[in-house]
C-alpha atoms as a PDB file:
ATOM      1  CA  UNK A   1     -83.387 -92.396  31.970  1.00  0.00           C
ATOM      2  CA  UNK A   2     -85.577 -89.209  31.917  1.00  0.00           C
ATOM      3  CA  UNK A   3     -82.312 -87.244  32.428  1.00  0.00           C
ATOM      4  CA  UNK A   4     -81.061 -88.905  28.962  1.00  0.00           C
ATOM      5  CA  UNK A   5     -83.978 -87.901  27.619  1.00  0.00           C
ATOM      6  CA  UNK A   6     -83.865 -85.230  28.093  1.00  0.00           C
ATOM      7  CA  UNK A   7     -80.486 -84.367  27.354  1.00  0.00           C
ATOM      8  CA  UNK A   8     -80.537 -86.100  23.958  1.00  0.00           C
ATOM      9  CA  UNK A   9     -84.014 -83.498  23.103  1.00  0.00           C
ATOM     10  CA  UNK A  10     -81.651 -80.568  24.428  1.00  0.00           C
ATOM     11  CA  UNK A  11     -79.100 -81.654  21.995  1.00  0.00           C
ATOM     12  CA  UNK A  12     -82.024 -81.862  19.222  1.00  0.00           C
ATOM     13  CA  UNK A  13     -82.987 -78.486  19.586  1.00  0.00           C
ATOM     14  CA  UNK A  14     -79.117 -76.949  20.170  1.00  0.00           C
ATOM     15  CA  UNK A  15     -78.657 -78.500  16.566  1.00  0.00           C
ATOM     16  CA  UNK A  16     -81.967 -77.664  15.031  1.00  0.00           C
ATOM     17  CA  UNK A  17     -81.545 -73.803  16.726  1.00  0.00           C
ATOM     18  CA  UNK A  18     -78.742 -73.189  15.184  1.00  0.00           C
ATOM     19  CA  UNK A  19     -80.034 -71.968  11.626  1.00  0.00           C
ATOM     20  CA  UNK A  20     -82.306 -69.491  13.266  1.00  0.00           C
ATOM     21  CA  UNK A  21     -80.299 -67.913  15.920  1.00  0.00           C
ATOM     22  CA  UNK A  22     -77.634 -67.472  13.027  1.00  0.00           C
ATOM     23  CA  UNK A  23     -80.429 -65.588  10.934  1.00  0.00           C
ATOM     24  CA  UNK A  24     -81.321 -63.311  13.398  1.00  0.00           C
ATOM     25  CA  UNK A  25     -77.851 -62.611  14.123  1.00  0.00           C
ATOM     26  CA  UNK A  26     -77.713 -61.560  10.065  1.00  0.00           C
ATOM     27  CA  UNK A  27     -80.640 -59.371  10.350  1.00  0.00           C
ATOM     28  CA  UNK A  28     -78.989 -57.454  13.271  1.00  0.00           C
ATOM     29  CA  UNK A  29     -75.548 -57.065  11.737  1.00  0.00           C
ATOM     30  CA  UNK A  30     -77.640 -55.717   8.379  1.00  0.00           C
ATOM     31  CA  UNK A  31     -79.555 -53.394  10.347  1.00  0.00           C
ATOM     32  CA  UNK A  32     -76.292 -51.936  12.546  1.00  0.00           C
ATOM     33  CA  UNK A  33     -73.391 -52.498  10.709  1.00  0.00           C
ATOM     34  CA  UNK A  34     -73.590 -48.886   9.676  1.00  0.00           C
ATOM     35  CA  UNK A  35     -73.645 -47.083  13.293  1.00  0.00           C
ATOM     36  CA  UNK A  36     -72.458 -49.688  15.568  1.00  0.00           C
ATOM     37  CA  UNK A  37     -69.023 -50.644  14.615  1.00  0.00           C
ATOM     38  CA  UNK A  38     -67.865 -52.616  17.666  1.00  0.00           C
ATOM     39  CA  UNK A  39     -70.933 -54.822  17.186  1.00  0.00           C
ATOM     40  CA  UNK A  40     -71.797 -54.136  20.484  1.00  0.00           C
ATOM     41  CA  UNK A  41     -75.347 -55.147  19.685  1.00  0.00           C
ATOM     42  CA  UNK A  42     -74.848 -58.492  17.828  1.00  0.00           C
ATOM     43  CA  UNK A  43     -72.614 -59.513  20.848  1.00  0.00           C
ATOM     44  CA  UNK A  44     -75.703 -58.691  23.263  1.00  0.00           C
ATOM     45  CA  UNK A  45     -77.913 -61.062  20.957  1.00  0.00           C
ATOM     46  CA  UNK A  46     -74.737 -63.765  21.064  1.00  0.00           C
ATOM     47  CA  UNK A  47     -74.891 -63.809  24.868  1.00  0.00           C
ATOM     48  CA  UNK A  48     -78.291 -64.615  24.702  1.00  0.00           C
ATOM     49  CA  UNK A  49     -77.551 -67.070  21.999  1.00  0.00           C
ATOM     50  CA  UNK A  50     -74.823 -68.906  23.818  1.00  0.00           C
ATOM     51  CA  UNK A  51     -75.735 -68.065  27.007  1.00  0.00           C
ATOM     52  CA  UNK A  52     -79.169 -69.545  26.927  1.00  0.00           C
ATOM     53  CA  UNK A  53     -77.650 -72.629  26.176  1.00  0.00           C
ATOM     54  CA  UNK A  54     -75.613 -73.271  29.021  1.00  0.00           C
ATOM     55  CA  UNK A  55     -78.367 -72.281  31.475  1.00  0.00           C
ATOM     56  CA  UNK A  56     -81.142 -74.655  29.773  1.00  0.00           C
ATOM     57  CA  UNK A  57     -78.916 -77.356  29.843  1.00  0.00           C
ATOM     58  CA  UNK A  58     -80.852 -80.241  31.934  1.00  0.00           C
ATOM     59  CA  UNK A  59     -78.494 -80.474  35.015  1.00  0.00           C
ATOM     60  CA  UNK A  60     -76.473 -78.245  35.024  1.00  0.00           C
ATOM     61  CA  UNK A  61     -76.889 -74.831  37.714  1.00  0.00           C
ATOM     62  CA  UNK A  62     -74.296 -72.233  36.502  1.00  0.00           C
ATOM     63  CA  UNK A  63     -73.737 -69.825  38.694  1.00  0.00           C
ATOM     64  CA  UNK A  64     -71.778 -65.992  38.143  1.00  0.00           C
ATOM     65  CA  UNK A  65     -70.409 -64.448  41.271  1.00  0.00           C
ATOM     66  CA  UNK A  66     -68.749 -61.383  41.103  1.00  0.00           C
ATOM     67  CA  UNK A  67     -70.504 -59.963  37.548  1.00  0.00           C
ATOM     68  CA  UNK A  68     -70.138 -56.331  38.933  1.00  0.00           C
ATOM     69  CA  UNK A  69     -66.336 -55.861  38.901  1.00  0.00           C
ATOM     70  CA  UNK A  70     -66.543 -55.815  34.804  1.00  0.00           C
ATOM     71  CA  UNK A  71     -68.537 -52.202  34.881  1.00  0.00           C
ATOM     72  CA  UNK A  72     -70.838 -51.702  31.725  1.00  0.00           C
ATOM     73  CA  UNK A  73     -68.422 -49.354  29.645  1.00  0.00           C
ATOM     74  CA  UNK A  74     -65.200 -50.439  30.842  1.00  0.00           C
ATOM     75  CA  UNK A  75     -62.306 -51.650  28.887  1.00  0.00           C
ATOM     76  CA  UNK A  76     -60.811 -54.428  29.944  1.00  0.00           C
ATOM     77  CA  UNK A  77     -58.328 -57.828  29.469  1.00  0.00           C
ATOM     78  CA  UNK A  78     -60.749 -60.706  30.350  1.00  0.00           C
ATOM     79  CA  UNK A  79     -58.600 -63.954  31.719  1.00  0.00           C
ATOM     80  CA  UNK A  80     -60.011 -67.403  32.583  1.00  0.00           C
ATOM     81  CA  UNK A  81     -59.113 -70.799  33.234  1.00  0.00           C
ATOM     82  CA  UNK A  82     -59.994 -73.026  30.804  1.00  0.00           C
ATOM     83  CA  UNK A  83     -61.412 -76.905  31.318  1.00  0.00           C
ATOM     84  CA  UNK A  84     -63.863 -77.061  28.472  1.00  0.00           C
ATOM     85  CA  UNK A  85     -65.190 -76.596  25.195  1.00  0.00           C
ATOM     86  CA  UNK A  86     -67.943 -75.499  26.579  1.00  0.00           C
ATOM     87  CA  UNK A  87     -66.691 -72.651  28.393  1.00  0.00           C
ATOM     88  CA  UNK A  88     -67.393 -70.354  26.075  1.00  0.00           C
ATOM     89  CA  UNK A  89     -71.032 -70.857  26.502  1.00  0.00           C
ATOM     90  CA  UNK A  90     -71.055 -70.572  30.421  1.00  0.00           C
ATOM     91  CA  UNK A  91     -68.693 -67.236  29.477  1.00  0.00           C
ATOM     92  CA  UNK A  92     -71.699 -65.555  27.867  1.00  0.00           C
ATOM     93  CA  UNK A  93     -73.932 -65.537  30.683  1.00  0.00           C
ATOM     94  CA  UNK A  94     -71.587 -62.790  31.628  1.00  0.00           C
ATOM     95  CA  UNK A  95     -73.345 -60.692  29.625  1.00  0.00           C
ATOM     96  CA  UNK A  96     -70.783 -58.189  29.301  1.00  0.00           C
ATOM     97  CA  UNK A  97     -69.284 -56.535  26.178  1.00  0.00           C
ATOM     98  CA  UNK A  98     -66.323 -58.152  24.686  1.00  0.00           C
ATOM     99  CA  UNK A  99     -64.140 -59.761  21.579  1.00  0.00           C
ATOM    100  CA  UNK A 100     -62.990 -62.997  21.825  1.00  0.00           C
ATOM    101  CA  UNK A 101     -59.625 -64.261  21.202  1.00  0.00           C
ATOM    102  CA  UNK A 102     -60.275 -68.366  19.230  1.00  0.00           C
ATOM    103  CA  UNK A 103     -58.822 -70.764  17.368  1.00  0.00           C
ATOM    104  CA  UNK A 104     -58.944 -69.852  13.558  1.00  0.00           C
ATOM    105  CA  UNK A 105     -60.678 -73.651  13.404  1.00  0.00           C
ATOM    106  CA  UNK A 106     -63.753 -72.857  15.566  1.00  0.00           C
ATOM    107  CA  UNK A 107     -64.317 -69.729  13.096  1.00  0.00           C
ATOM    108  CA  UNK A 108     -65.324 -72.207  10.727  1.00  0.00           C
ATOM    109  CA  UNK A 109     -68.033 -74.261  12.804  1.00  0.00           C
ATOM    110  CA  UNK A 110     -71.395 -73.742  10.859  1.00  0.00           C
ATOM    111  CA  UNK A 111     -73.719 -70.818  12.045  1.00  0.00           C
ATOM    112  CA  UNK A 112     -71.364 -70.613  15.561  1.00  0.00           C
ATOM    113  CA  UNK A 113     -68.028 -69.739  13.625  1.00  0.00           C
ATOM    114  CA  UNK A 114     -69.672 -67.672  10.891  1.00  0.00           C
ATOM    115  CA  UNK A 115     -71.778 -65.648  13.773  1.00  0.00           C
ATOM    116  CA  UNK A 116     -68.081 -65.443  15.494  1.00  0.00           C
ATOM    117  CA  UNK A 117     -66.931 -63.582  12.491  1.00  0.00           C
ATOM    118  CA  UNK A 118     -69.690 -61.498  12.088  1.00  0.00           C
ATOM    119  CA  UNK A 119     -68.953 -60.519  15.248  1.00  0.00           C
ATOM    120  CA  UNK A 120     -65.089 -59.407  14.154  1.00  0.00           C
ATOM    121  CA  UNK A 121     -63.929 -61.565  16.934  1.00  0.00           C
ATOM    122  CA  UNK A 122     -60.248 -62.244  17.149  1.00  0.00           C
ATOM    123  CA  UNK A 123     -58.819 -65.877  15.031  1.00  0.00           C
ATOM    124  CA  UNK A 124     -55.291 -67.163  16.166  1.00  0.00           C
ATOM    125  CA  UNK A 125     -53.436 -69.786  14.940  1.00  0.00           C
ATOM    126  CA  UNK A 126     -51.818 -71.440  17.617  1.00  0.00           C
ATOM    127  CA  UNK A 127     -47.474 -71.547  17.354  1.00  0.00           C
ATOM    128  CA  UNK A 128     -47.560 -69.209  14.346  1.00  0.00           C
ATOM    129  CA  UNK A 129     -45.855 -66.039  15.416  1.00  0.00           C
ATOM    130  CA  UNK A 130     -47.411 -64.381  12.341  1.00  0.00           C
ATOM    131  CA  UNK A 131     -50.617 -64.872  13.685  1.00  0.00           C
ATOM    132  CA  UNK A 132     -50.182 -64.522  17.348  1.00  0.00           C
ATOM    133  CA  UNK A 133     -48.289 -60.420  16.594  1.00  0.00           C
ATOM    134  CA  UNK A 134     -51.291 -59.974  14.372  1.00  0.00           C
ATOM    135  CA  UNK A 135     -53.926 -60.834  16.913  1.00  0.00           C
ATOM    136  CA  UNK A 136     -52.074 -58.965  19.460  1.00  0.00           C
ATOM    137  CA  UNK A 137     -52.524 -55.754  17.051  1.00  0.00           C
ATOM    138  CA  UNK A 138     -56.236 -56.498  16.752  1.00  0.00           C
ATOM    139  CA  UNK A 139     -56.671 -57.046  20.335  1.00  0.00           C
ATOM    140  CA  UNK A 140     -55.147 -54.057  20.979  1.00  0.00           C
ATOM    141  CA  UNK A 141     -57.073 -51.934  18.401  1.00  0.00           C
ATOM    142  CA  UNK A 142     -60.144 -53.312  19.638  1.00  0.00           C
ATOM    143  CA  UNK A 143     -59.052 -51.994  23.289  1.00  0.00           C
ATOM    144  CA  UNK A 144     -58.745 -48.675  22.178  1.00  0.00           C
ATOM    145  CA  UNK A 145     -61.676 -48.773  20.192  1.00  0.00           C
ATOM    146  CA  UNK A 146     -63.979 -49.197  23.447  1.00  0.00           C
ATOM    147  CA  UNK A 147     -63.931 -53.208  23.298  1.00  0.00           C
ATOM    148  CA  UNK A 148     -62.507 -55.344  25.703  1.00  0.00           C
ATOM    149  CA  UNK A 149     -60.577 -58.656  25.099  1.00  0.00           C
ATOM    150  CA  UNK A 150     -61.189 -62.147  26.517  1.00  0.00           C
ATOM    151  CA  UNK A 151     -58.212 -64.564  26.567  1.00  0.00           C
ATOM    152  CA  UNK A 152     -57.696 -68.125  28.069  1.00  0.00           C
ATOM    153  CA  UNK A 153     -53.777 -67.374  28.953  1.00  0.00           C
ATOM    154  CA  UNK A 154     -53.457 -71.038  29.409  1.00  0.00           C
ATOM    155  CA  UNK A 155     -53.565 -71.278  25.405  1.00  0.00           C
ATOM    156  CA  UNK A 156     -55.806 -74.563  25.367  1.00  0.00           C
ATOM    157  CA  UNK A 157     -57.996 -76.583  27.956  1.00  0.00           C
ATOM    158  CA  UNK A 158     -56.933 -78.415  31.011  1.00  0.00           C
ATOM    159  CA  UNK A 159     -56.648 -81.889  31.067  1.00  0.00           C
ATOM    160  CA  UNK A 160     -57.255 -82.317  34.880  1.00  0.00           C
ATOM    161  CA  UNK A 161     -58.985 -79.126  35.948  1.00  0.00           C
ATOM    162  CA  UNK A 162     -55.855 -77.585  37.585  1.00  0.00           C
ATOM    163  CA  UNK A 163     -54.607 -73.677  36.745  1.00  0.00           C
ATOM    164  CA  UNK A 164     -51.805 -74.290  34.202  1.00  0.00           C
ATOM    165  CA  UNK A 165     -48.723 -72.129  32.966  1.00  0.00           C
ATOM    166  CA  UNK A 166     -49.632 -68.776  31.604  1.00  0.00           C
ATOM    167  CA  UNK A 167     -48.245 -67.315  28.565  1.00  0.00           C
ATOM    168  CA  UNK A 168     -47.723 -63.751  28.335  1.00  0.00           C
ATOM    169  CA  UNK A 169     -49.693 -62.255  25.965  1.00  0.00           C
ATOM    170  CA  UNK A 170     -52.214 -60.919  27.483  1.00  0.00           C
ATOM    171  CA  UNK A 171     -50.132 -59.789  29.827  1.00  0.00           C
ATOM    172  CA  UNK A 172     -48.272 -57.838  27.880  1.00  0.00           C
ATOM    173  CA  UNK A 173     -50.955 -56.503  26.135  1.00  0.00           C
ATOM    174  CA  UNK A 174     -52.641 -55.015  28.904  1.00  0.00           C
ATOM    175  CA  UNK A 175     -49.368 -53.481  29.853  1.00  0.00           C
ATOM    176  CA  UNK A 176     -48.860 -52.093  26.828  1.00  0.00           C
ATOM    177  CA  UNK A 177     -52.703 -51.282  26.401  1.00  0.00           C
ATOM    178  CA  UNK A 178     -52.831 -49.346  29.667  1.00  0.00           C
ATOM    179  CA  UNK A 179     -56.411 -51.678  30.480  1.00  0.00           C
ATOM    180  CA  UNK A 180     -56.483 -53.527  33.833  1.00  0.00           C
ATOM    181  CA  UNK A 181     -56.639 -57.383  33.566  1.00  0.00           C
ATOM    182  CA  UNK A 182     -60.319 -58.999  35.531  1.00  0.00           C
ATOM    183  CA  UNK A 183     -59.380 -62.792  36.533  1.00  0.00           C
ATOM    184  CA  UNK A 184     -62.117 -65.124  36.206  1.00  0.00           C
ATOM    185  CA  UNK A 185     -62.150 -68.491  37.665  1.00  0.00           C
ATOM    186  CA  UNK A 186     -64.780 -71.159  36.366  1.00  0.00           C
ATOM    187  CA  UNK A 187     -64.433 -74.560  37.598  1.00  0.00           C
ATOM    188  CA  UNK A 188     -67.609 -77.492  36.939  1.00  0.00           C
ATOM    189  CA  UNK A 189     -66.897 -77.744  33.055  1.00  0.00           C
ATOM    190  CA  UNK A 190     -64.618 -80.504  33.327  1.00  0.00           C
ATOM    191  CA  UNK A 191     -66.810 -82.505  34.552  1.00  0.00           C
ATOM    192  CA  UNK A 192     -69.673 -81.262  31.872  1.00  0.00           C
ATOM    193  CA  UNK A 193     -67.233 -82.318  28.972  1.00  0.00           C
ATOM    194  CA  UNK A 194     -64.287 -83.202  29.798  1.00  0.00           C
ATOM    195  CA  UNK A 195     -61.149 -82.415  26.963  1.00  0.00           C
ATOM    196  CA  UNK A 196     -60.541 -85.008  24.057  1.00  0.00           C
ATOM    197  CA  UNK A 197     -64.385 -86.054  24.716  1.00  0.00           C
ATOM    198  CA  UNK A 198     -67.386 -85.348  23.225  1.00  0.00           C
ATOM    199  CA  UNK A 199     -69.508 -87.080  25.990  1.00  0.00           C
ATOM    200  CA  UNK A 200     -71.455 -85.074  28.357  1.00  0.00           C
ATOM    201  CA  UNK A 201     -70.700 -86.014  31.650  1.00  0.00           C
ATOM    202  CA  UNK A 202     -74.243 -87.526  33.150  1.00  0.00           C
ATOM    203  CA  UNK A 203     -73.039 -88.996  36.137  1.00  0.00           C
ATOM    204  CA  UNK A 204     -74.826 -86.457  38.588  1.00  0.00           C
ATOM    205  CA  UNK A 205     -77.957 -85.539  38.304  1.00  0.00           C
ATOM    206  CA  UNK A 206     -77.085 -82.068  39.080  1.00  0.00           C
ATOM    207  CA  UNK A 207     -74.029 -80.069  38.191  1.00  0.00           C
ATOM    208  CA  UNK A 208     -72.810 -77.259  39.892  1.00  0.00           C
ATOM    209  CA  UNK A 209     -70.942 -75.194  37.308  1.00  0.00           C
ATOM    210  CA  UNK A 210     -69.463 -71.649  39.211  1.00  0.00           C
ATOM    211  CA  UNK A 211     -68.025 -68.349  37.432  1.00  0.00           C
ATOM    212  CA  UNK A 212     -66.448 -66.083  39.732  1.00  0.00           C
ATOM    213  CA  UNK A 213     -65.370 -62.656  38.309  1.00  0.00           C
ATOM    214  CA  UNK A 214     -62.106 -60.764  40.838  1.00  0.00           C
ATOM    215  CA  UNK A 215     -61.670 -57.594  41.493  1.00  0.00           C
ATOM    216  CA  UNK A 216     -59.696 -55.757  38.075  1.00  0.00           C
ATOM    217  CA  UNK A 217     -55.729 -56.120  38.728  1.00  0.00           C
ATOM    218  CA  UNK A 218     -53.876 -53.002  37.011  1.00  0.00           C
ATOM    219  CA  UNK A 219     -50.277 -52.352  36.194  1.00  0.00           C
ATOM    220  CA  UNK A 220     -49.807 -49.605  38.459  1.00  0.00           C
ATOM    221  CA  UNK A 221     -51.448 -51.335  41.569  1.00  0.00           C
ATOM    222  CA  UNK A 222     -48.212 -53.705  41.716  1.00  0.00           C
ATOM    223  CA  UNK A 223     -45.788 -50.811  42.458  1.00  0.00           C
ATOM    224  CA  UNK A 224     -43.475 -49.284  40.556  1.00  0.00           C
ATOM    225  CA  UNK A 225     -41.229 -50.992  37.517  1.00  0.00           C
ATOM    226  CA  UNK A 226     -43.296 -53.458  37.492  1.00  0.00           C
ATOM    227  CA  UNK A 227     -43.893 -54.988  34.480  1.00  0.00           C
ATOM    228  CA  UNK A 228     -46.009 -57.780  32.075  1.00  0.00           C
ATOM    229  CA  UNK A 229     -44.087 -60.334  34.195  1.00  0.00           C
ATOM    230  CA  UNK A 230     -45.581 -59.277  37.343  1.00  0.00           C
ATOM    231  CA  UNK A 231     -49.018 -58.575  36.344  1.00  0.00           C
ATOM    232  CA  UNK A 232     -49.029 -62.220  34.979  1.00  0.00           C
ATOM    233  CA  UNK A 233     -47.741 -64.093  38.359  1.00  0.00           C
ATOM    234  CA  UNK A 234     -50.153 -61.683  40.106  1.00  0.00           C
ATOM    235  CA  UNK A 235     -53.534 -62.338  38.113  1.00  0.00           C
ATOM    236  CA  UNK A 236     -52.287 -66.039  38.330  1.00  0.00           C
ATOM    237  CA  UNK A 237     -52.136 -66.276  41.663  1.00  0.00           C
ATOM    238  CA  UNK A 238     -55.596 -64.395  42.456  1.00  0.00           C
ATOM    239  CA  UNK A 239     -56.707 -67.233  40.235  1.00  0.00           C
ATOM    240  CA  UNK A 240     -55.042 -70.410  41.935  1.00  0.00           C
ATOM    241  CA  UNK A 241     -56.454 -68.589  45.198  1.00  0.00           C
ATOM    242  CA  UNK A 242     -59.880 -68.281  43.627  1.00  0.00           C
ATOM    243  CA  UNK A 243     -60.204 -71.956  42.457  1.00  0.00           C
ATOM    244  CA  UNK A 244     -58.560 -73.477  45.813  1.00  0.00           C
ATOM    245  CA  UNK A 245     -61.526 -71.319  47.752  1.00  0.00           C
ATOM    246  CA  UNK A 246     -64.045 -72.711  45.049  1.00  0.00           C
ATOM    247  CA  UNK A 247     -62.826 -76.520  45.856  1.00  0.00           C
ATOM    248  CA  UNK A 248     -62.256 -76.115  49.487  1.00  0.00           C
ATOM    249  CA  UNK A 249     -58.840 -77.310  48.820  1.00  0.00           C
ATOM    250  CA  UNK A 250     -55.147 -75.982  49.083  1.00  0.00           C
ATOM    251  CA  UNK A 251     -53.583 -73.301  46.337  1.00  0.00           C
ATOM    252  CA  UNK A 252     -50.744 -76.305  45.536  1.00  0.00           C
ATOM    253  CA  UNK A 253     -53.524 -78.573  44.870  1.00  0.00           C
ATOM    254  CA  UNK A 254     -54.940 -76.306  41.954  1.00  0.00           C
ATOM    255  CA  UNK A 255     -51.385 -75.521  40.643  1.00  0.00           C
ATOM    256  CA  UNK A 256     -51.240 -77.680  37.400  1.00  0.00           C
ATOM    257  CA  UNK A 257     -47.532 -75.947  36.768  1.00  0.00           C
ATOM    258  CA  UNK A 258     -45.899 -76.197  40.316  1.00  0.00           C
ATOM    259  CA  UNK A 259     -42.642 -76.820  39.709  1.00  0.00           C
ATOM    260  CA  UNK A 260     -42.667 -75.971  36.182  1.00  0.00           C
ATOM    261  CA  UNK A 261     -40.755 -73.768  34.309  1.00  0.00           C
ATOM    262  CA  UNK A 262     -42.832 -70.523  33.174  1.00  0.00           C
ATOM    263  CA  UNK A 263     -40.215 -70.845  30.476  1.00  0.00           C
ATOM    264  CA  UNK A 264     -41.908 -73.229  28.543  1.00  0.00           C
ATOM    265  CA  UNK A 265     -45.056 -70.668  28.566  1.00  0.00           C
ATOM    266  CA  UNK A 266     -43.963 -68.016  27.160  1.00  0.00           C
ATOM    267  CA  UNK A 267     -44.956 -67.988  23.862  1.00  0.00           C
ATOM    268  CA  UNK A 268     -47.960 -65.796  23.337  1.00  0.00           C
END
């Protein structure tokens, strides 16, 4: 009961918070908008924001391994699995410079969306190939403006925790790009909310939740002619390694697409 408790006064203040996090993040894009174009600021202040969130969460112990293999400065293609909606918020404890790639729908959450525009993060619309080439441009313009780029190549959340199909834009945007892909496996969100629910999971009264950040994986460390194909089935399976280690379990048991067609995943 005390764990309810105080869940349900965690979700109070998340809702009540919202309003003033959102005004400070207004009163730092007014004050920098003029000499810090990537926003690099106002996404410092939105780590804390969203970050803070995850780790004040009663039960929950998130956990980032690995945080030094995205250097300060460096350009990069961020990839993760994806189990939750609240991944984004254990993402920010990162702490790391980036743009994300979203749904055009979650731009339009109250104070969360708007400070997600502010920020000049990157909207998709899912299936629409008008969208998808014109986030690819932005991503890709944002890479060579200093930014890096953080994409779920999955394309939505897993429904049983398991490494699904990839699709290849990112892939082939870091190909293109020139920027070395970092892998990041997360696993523990699931079970905090799992997808097509809005109930916290409150089962255990503590929840391991674990972000592990691999080494960078560039083009030209696969070997010559090798392409966006490649570097996809190689960040892929660092990740399906990753998670099996994380579980204790075997690669095949991780593999939500074994014996899939990668066919049917490659739209960006």
């Amino acid at each position: 009961m005390l764990r309810i408790a105080a869940v349900l006064l965690f979700g109070l203040y998340f809702v009540l918070s919202q309003p003033l996090w959102f005004t400070g993040a207004l009163l730092i894009t007014a004050l920098t908008a003029p000499f810090d174009r990537r926003r690099a600021l106002l996404h410092r202040y939105t780590c804390v924001w969203g970050g803070h969130y995850a780790l004040l969460m009663p039960g929950w112990d998130v956990r980032v391994e690995g945080r030094e293999h995205i250097a300060p400065g460096g350009v990069y293609v961020l990839c993760s699995n994806h189990q939750s909606h609240v991944d984004t918020l254990v993402l920010f404890t990162l702490f790391r410079h980036f743009k994300w790639v979203a749904k055009t729908s979650v731009f339009r959450v109250p104070f969360i969306g708007w400070n997600m525009t502010l920020n000049r993060y990157v909207a998709l619309r899912r299936g629409d190939t008008a969208s998808i080439a014109a986030m690819l441009r932005c991503c890709r313009e944002n890479l060579d403006a200093g930014s890096s780029v953080f994409m779920f190549p999955e394309g939505t959340r897993s429904r049983d925790g398991r490494i699904q199909g990839f699709k290849h834009g990112a892939f082939s945007l870091a190909a293109e790009a020139g920027a070395p892909i970092v892998p990041i496996v997360l696993d523990g969100t699931s079970a905090a909310l799992p997808k097509s629910s809005w109930r916290i999971g409150l089962d255990r009264a503590r929840l391991p939740i674990r972000v592990q950040v691999l080494p960078p994986v560039a083009l030209s460390d696969l070997g010559a002619g090798a392409g966006a194909a490649e570097l996809r089935a190689e960040v892929r399976a660092r990740m399906l390694a990753g998670l099996a280690a994380m579980r204790g379990v075997t690669v095949a048991e991780v593999d939500g697409a074994a014996g899939a067609s990668q066919k049917r995943t490659d739209m960006a």
